[in-house]
N, C-alpha and C. Protein backbone atom coordinates (compact mmCIF):
# COMPACT_ATOMS: atom_id res chain seq x y z
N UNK A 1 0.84 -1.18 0.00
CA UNK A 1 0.00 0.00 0.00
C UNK A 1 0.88 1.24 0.00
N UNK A 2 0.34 2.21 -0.50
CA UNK A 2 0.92 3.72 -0.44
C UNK A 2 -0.09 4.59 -0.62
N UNK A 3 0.59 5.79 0.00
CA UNK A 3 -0.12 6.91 -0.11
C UNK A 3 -0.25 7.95 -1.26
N UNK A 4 -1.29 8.39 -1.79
CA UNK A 4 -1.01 9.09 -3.49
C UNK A 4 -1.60 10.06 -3.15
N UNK A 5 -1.15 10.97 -3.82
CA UNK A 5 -1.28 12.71 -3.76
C UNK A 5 -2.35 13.01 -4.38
N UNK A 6 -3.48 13.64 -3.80
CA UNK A 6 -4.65 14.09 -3.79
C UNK A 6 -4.92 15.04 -4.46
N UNK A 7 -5.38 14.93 -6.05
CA UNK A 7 -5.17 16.53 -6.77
C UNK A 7 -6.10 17.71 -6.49
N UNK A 8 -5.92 19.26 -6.84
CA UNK A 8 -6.73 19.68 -6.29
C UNK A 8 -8.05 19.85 -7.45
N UNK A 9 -9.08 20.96 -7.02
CA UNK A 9 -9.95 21.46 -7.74
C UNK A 9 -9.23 21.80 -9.61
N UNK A 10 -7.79 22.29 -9.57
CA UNK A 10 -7.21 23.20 -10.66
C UNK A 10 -7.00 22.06 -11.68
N UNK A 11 -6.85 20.97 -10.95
CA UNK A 11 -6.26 20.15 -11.94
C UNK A 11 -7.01 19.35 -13.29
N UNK A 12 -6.84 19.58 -14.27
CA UNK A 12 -7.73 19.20 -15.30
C UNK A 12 -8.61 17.50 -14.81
N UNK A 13 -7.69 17.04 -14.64
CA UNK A 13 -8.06 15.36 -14.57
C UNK A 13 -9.24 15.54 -13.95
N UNK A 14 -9.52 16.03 -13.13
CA UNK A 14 -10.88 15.83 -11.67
C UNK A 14 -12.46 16.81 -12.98
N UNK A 15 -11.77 16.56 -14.22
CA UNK A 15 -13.16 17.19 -14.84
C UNK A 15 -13.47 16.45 -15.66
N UNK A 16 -12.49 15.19 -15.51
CA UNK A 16 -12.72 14.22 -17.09
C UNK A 16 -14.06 12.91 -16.49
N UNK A 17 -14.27 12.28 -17.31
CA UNK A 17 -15.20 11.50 -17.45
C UNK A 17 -14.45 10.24 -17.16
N UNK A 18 -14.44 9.26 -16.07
CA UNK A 18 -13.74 7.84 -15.77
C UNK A 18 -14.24 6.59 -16.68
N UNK A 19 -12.95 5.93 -16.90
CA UNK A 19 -13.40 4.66 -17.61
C UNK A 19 -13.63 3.53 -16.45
N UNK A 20 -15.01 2.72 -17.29
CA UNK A 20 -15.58 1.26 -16.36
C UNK A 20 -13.81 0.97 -15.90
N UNK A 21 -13.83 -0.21 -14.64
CA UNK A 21 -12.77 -0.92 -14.87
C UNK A 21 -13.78 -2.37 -15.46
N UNK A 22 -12.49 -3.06 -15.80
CA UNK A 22 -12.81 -4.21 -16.79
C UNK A 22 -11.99 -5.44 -16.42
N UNK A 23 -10.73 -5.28 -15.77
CA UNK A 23 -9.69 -6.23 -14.98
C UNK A 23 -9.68 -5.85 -13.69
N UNK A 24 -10.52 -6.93 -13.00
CA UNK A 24 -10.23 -6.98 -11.12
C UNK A 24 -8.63 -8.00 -11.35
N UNK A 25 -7.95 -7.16 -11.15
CA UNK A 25 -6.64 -8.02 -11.21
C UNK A 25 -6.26 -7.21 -9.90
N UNK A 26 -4.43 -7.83 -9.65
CA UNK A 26 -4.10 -6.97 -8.66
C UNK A 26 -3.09 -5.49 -8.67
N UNK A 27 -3.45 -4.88 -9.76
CA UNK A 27 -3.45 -3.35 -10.45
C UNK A 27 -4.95 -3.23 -9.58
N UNK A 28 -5.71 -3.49 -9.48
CA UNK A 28 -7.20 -2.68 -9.04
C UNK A 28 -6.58 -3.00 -7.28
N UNK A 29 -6.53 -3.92 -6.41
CA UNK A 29 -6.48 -4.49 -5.99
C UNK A 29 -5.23 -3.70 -4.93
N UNK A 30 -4.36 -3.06 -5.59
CA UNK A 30 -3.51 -1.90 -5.28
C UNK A 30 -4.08 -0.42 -5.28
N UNK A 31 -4.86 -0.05 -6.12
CA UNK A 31 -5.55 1.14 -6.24
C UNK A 31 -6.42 0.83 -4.62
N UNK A 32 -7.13 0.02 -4.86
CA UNK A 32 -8.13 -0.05 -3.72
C UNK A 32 -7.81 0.30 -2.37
N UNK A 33 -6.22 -0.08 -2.20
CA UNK A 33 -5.62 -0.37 -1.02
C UNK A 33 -5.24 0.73 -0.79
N UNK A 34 -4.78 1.71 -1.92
CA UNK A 34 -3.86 3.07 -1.52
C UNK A 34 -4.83 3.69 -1.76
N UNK A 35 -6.38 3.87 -2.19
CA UNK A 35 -7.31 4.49 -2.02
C UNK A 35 -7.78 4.87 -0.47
N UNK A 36 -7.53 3.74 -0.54
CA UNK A 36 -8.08 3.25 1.60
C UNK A 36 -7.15 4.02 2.75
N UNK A 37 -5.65 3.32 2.59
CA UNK A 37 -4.14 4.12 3.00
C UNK A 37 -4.74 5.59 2.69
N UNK A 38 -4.82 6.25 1.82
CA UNK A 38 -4.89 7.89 1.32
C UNK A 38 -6.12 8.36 2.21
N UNK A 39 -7.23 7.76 1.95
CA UNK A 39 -8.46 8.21 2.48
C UNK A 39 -7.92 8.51 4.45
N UNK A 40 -7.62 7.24 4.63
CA UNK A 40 -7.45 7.24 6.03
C UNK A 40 -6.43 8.48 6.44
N UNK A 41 -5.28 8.49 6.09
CA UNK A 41 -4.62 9.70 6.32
C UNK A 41 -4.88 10.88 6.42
N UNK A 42 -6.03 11.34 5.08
CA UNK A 42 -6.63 12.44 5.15
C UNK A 42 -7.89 12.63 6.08
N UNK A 43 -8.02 11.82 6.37
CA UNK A 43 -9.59 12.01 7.49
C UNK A 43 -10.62 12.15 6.68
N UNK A 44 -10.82 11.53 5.42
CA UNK A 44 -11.81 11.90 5.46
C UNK A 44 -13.27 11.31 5.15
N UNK A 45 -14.11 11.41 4.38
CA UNK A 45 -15.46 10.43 4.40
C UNK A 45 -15.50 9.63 3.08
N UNK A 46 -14.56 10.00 1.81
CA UNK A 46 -14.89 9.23 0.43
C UNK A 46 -13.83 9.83 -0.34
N UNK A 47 -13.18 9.00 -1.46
CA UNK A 47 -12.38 9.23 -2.17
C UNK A 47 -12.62 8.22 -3.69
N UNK A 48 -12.12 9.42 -4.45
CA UNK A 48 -12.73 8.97 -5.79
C UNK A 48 -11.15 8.62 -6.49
N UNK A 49 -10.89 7.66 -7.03
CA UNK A 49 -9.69 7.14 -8.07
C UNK A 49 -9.22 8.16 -9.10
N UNK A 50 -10.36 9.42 -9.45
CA UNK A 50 -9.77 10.52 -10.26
C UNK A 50 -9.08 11.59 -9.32
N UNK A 51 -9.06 11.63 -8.14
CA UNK A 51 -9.14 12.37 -7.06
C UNK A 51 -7.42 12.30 -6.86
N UNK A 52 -6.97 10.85 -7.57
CA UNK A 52 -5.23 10.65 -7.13
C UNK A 52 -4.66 10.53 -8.75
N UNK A 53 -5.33 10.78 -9.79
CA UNK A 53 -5.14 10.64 -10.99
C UNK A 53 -5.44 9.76 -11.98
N UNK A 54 -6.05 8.60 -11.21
CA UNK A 54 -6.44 7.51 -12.04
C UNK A 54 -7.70 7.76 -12.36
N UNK A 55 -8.39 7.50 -13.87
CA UNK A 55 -9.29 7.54 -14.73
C UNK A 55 -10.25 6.46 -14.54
N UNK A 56 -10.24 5.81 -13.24
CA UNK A 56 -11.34 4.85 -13.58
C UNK A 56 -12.29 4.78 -12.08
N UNK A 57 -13.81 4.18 -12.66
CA UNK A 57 -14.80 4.06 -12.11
C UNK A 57 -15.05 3.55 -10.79
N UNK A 58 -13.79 4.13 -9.85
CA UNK A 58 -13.61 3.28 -8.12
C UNK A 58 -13.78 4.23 -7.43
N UNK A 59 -14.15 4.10 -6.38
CA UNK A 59 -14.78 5.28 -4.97
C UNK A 59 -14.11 4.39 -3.56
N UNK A 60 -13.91 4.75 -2.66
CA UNK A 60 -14.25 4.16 -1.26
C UNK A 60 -15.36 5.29 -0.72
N UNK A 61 -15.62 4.83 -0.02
CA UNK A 61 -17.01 5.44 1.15
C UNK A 61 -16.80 4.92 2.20
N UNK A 62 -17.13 5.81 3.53
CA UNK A 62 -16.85 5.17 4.68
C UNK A 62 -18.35 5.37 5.37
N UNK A 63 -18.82 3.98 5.72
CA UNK A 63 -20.10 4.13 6.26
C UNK A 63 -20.46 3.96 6.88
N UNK A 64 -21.80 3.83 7.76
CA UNK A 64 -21.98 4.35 8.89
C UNK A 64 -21.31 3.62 10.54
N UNK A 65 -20.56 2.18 9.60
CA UNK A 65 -19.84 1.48 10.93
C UNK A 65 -19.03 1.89 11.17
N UNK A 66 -18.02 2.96 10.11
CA UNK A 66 -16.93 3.27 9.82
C UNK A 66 -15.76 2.70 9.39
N UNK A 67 -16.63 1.65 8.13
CA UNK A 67 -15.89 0.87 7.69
C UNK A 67 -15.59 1.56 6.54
N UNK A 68 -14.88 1.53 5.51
CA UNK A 68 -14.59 1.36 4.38
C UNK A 68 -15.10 0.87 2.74
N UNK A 69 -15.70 1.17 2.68
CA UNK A 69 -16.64 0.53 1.84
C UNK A 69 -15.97 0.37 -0.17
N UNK A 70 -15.81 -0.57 -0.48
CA UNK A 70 -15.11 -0.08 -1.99
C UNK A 70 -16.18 -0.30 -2.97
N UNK A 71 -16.42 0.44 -3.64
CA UNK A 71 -17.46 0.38 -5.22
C UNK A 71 -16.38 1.05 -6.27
N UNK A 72 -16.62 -0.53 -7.45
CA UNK A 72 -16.17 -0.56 -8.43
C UNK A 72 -17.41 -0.74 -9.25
N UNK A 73 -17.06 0.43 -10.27
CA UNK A 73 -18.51 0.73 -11.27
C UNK A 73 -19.73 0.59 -10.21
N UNK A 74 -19.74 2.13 -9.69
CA UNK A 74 -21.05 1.81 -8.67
C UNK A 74 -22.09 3.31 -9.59
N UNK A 75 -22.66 3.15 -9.44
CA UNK A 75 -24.06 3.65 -10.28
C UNK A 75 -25.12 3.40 -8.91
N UNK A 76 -25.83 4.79 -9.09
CA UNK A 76 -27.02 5.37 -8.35
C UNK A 76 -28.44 4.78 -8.66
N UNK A 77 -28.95 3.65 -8.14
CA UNK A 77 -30.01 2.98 -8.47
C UNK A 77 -30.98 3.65 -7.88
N UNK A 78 -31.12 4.23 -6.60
CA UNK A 78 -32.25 4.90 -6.17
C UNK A 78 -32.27 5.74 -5.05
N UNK A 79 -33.28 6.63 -5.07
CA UNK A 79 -32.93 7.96 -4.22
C UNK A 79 -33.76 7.96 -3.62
N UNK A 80 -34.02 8.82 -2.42
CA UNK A 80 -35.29 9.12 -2.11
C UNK A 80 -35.10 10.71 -0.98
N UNK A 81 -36.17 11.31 -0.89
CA UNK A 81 -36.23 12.14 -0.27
C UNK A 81 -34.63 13.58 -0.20
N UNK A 82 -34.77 14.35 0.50
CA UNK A 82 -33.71 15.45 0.29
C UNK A 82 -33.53 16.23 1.68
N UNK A 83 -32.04 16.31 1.45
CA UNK A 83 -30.94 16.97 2.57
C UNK A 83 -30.76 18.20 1.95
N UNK A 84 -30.35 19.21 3.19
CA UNK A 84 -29.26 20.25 2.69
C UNK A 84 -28.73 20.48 3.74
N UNK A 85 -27.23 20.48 3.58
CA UNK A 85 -25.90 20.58 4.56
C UNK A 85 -24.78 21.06 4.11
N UNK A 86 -23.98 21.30 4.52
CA UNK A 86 -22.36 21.64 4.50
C UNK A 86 -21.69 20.10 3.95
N UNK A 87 -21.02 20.41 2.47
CA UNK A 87 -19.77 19.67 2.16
C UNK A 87 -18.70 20.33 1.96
N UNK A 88 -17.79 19.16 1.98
CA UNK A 88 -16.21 19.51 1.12
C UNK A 88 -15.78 18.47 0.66
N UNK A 89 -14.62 18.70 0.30
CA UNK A 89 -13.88 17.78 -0.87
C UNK A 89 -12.62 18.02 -0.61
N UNK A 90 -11.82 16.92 -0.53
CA UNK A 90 -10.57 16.91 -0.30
C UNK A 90 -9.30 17.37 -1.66
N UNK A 91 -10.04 16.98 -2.80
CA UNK A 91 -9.48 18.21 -3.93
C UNK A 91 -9.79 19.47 -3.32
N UNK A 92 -11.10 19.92 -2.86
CA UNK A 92 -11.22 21.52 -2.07
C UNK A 92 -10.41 22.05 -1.31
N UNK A 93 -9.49 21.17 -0.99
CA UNK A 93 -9.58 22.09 0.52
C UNK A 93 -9.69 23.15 1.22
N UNK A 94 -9.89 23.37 2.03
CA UNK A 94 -10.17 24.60 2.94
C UNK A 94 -11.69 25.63 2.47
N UNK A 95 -12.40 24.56 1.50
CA UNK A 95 -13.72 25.23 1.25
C UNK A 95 -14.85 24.21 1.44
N UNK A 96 -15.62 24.97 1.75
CA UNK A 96 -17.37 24.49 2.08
C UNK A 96 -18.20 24.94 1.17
N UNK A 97 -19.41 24.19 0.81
CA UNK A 97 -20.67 25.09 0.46
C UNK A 97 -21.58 23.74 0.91
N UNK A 98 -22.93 25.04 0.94
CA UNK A 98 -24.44 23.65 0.84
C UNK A 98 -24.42 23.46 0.06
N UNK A 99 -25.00 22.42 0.05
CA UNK A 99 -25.57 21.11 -1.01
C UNK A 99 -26.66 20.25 -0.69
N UNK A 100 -27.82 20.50 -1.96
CA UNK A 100 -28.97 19.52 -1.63
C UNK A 100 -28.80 18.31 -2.35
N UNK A 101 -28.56 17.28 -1.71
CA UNK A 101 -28.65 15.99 -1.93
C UNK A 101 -29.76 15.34 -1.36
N UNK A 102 -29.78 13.91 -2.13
CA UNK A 102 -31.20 12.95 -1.16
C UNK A 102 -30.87 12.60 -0.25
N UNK A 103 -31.75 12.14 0.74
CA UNK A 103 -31.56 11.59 1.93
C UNK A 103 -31.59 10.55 2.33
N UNK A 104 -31.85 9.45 1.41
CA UNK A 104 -31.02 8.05 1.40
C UNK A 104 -31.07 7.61 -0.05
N UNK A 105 -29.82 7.07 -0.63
CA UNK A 105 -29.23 6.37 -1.55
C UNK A 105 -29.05 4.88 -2.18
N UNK A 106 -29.15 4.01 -2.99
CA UNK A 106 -29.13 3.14 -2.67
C UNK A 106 -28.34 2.85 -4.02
N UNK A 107 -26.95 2.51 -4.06
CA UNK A 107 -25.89 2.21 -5.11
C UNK A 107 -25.69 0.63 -5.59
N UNK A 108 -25.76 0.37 -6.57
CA UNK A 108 -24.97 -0.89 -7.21
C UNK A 108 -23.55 -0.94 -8.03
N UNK A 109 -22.72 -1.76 -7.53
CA UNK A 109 -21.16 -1.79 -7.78
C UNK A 109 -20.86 -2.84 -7.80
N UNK A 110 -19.38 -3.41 -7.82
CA UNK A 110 -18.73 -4.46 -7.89
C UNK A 110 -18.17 -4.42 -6.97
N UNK A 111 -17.29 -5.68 -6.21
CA UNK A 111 -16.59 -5.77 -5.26
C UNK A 111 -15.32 -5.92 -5.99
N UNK A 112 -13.69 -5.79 -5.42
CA UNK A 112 -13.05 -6.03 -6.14
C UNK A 112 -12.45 -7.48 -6.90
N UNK A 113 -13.33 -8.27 -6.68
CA UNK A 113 -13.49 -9.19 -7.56
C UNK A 113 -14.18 -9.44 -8.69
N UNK A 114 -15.29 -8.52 -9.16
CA UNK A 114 -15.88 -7.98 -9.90
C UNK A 114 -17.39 -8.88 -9.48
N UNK A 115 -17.92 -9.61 -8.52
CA UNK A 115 -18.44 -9.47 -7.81
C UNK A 115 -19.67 -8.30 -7.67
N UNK A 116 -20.59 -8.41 -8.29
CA UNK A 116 -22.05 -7.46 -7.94
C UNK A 116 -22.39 -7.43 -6.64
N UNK A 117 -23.16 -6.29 -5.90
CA UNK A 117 -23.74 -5.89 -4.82
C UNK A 117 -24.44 -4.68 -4.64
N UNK A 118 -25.39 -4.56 -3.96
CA UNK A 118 -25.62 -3.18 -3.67
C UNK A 118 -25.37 -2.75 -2.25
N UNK A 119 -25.88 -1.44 -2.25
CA UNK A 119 -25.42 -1.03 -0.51
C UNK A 119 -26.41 0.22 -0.27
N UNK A 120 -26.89 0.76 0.43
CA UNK A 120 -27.74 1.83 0.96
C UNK A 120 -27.32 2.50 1.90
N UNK A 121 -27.94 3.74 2.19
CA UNK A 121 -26.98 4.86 2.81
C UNK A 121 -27.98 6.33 3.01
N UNK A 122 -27.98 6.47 4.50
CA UNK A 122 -28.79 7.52 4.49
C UNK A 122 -27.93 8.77 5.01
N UNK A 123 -28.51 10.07 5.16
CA UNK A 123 -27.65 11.18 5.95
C UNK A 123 -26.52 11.42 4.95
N UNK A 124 -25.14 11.08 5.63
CA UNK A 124 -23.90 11.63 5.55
C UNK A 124 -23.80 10.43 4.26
N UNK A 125 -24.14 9.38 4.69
CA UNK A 125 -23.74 8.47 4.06
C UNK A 125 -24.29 8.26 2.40
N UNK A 126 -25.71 8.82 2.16
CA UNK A 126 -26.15 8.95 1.11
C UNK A 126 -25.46 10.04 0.16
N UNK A 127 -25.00 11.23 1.03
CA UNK A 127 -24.08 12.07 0.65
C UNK A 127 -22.84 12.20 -0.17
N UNK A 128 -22.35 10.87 0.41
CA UNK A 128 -20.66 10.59 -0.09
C UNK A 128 -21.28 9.64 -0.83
N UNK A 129 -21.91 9.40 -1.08
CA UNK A 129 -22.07 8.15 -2.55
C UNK A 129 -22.25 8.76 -3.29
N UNK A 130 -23.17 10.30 -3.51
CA UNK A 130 -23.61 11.35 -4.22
C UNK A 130 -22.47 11.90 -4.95
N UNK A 131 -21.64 12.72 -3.67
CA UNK A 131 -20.07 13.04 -4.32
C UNK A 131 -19.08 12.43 -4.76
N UNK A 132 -18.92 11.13 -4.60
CA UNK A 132 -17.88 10.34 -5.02
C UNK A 132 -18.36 9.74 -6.24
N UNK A 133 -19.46 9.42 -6.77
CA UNK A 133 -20.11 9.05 -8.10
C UNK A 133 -20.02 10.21 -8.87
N UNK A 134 -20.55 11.54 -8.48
CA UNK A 134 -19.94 12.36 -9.34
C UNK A 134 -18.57 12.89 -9.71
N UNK A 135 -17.66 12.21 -8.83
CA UNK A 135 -16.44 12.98 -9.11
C UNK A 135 -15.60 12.11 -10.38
N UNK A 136 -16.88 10.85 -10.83
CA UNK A 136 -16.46 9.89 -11.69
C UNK A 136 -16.87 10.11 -13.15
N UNK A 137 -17.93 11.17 -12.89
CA UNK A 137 -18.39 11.85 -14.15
C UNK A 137 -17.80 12.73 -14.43
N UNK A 138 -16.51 13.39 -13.75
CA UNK A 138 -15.66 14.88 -13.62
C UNK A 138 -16.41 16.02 -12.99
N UNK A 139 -17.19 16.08 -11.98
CA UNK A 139 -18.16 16.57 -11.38
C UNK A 139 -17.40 17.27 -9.81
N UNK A 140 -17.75 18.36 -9.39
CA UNK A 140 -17.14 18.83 -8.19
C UNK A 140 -18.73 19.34 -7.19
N UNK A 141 -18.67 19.09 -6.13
CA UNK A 141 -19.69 19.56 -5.18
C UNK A 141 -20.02 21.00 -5.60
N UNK A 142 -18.94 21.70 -5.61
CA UNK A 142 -18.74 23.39 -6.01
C UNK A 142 -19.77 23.95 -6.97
N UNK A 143 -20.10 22.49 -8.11
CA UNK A 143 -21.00 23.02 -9.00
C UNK A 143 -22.56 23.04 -8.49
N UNK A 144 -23.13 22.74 -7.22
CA UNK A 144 -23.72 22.49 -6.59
C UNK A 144 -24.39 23.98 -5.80
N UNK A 145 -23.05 24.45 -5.55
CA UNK A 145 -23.64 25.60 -4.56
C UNK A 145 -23.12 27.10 -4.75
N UNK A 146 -23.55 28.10 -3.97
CA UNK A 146 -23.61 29.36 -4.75
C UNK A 146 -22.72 29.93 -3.86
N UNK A 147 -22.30 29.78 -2.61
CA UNK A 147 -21.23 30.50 -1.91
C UNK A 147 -20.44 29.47 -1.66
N UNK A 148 -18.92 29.73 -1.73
CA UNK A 148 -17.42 28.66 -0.83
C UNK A 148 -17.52 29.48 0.15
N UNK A 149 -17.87 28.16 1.39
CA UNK A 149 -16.84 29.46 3.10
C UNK A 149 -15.53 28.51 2.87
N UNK A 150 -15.07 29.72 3.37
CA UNK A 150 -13.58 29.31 3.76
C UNK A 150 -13.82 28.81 5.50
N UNK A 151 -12.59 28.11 5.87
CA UNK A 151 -12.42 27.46 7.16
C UNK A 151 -12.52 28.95 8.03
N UNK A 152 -12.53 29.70 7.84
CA UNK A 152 -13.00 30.64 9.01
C UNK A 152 -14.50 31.12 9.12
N UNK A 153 -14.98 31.08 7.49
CA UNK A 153 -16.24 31.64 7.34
C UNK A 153 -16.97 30.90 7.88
N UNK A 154 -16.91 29.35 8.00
CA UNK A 154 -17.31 28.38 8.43
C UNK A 154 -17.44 27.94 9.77
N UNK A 155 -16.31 28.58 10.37
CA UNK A 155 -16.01 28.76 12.39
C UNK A 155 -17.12 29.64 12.49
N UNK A 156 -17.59 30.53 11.73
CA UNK A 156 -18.77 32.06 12.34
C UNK A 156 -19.41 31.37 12.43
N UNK A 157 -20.05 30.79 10.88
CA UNK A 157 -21.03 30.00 10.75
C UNK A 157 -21.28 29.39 11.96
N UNK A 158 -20.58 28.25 11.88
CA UNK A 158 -21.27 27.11 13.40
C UNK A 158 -21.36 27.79 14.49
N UNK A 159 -20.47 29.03 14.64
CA UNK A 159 -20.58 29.44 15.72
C UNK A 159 -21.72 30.20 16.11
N UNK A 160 -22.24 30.85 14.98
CA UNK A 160 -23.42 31.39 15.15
C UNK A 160 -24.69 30.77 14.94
N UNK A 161 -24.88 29.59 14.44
CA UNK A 161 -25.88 28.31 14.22
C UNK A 161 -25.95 28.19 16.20
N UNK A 162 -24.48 27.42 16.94
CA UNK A 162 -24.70 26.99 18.24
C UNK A 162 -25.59 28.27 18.94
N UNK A 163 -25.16 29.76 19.23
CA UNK A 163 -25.31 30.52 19.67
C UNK A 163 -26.89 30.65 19.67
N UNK A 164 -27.07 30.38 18.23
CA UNK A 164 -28.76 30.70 17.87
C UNK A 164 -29.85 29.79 18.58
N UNK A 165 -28.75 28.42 19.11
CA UNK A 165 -29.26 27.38 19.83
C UNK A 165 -30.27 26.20 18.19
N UNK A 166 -28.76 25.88 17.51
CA UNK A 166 -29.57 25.33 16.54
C UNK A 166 -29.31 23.96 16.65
């Protein structure tokens, strides 16, 4: 396993369109692993395979056990109902915006054996299946919402949400 450098928003790649994978060999099998390694380091909730430069159709998600979850060629089978909250993106960093997403998800993918399954996901979790599927279409949260806070705009924010007693 290793750790791979996380591109940002600027970088062309994170706008392209990912290819299916087609060989669960152990080339995927390595991606998966330093997907996982990378994710974990960065703290954060989902990471997309275009996200470290590679062009193809893999995500992790971490869900609600706080496991790890891997979808290969995972596609959005069904939605239901709608959120609006604060995301980011680890191409972002140091920016926020809302985003209305559904409020539970329900994805079909491969395991890395190529292996079919589905998986479901409500809240946070329906969320990161949302963003990490789009970041496979070359898609950014950003296109989503109408203001970026920055990490301070974002300290007022909560701070003034708690204050308000929210």
């Amino acid at each position: 396993m290793a750790l791979r450098t996380i591109l940002t928003d600027s970088d062309p790649t994170l706008h392209k369109v990912c290819r299916p994978v087609t060989n669960f060999d152990s080339r995927l099998h390595d991606l998966l692993d330093d997907l996982k390694e990378t994710l974990a380091q960065a703290n954060g909730a989902g990471l997309a395979a275009p996200q470290v430069g590679i062009l193809r159709r893999v995500v992790i998600v971490v869900d609600d056990q706080e496991q790890m979850l891997e979808l290969v060629n995972p596609e959005i089978i069904a939605q239901e109902g709608e959120q609006e909250g604060l995301e980011g993106c680890l191409s972002v960093p140091g920016r926020w915006g809302v985003v209305k997403r559904p409020q539970k998800v329900r994805v079909r993918a491969q395991d890395r054996n190529g292996q079919f399954f589905e998986a479901e996901g409500e809240d946070i979790v329906a969320r990161c299946f949302c963003h990490e599927v789009e970041h496979l279409d070359g898609h950014l949260f950003t296109e989503h919402t109408d203001h970026l806070y920055t990490n301070e705009e974002l300290d007022e924010l909560l701070q003034a949400q708690e204050e308000d007693g929210e």
